[in-house]
Protein backbone atom coordinates (compact mmCIF):
# COMPACT_ATOMS: atom_id res chain seq x y z
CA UNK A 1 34.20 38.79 34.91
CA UNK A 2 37.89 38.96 35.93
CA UNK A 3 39.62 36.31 37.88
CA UNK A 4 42.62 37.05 39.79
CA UNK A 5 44.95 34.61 40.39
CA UNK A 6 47.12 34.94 43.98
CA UNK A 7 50.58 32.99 44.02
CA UNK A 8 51.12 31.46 46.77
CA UNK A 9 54.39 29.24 47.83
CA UNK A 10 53.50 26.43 50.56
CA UNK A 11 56.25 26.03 53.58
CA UNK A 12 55.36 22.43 55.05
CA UNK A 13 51.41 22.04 55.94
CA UNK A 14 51.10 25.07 58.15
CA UNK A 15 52.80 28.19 56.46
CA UNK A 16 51.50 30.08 52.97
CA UNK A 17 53.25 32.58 51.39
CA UNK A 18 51.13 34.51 49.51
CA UNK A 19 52.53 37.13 46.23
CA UNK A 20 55.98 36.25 47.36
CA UNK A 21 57.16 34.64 43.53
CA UNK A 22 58.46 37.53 42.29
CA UNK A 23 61.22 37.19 44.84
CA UNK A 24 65.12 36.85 43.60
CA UNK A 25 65.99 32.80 44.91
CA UNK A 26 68.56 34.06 47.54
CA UNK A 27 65.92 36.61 49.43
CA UNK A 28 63.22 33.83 49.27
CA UNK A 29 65.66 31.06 50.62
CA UNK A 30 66.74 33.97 53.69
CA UNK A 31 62.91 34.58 54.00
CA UNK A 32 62.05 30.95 54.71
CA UNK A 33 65.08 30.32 57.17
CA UNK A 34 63.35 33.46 59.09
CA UNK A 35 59.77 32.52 58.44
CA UNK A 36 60.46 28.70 60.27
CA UNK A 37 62.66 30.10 62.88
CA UNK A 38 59.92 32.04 64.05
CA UNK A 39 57.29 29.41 63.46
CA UNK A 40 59.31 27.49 66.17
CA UNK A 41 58.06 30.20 68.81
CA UNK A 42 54.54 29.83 67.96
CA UNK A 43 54.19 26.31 69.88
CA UNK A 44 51.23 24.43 68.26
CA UNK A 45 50.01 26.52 65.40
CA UNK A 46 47.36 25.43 63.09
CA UNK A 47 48.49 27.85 60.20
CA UNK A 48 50.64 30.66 59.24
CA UNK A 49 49.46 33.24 56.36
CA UNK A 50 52.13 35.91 55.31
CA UNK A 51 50.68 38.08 52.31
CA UNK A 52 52.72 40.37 50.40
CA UNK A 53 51.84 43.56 48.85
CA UNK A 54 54.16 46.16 47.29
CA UNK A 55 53.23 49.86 47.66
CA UNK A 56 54.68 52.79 45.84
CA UNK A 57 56.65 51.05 43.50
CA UNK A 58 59.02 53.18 41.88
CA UNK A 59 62.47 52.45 39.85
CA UNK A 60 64.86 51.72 42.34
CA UNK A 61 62.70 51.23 45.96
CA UNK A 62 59.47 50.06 47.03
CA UNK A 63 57.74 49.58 49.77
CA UNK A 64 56.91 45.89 51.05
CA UNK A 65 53.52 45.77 53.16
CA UNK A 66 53.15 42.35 54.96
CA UNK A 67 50.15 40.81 56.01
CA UNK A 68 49.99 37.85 58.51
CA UNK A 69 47.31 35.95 59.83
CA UNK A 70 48.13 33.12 62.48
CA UNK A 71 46.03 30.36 63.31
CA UNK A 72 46.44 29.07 66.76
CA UNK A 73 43.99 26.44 68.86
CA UNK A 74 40.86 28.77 66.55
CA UNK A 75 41.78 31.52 67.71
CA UNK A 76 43.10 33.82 65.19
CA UNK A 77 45.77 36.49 65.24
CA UNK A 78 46.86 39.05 62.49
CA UNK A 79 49.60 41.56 62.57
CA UNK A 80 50.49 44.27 59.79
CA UNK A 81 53.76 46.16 58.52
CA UNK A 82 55.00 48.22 55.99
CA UNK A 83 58.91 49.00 55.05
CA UNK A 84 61.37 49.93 52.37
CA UNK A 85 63.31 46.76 53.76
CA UNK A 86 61.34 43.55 53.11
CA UNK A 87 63.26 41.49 56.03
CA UNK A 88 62.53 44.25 58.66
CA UNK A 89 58.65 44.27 57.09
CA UNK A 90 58.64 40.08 57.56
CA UNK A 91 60.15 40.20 61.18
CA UNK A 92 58.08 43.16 62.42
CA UNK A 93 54.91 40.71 61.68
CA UNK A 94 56.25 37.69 62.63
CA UNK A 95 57.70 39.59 65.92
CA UNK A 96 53.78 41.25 66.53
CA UNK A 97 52.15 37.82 66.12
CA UNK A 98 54.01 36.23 68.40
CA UNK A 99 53.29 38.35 71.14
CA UNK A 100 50.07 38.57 70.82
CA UNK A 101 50.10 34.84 71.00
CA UNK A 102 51.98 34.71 74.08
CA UNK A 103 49.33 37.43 75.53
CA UNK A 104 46.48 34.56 75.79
């Protein structure tokens, strides 16, 4: 049997980060400025998954594709996106999430 283990970094009580530790310190302190400056928009969340996966690794680029899963009043929301540039990945989720929040 094979266990996997998934990293995950914790942002407060309400936001995971999951497979984001291989990360340089300077992108990962960027990524949570943008990760709780959105989290501001989503008025009353319960909880906030982001899930990293990189795709088509090869020496010099890769693809980032970013899973999110928000948590609001049980009703729950999820948003995908792939990119070369892990920022634009991170704030095309965050950006989807939130509107389809506002939507209900």
């Amino acid at each position: 049997m094979f266990a996997f283990l998934i990293s995950m970094i914790q942002l407060g009580d309400k936001i995971e980060l999951k497979e984001f530790n291989d990360l340089e310190p300077g992108e990962l302190t960027i990524l949570k400025k943008m990760i709780g400056n959105h989290a501001n928009h989503f008025h009353e969340f319960d909880k906030l998954v982001l899930h990293m996966k990189g795709v088509h690794k090869k020496e010099k680029s890769q693809k980032f594709q970013i899973n999110g899963v928000l948590n609001v009043d049980g009703k729950e929301y999820e948003a995908e996106a792939t990119n070369y540039n892990l920022f634009f990945a991170i704030n095309e989720v965050l950006e989807s999430l939130r509107k389809e929040c506002d939507k209900d």
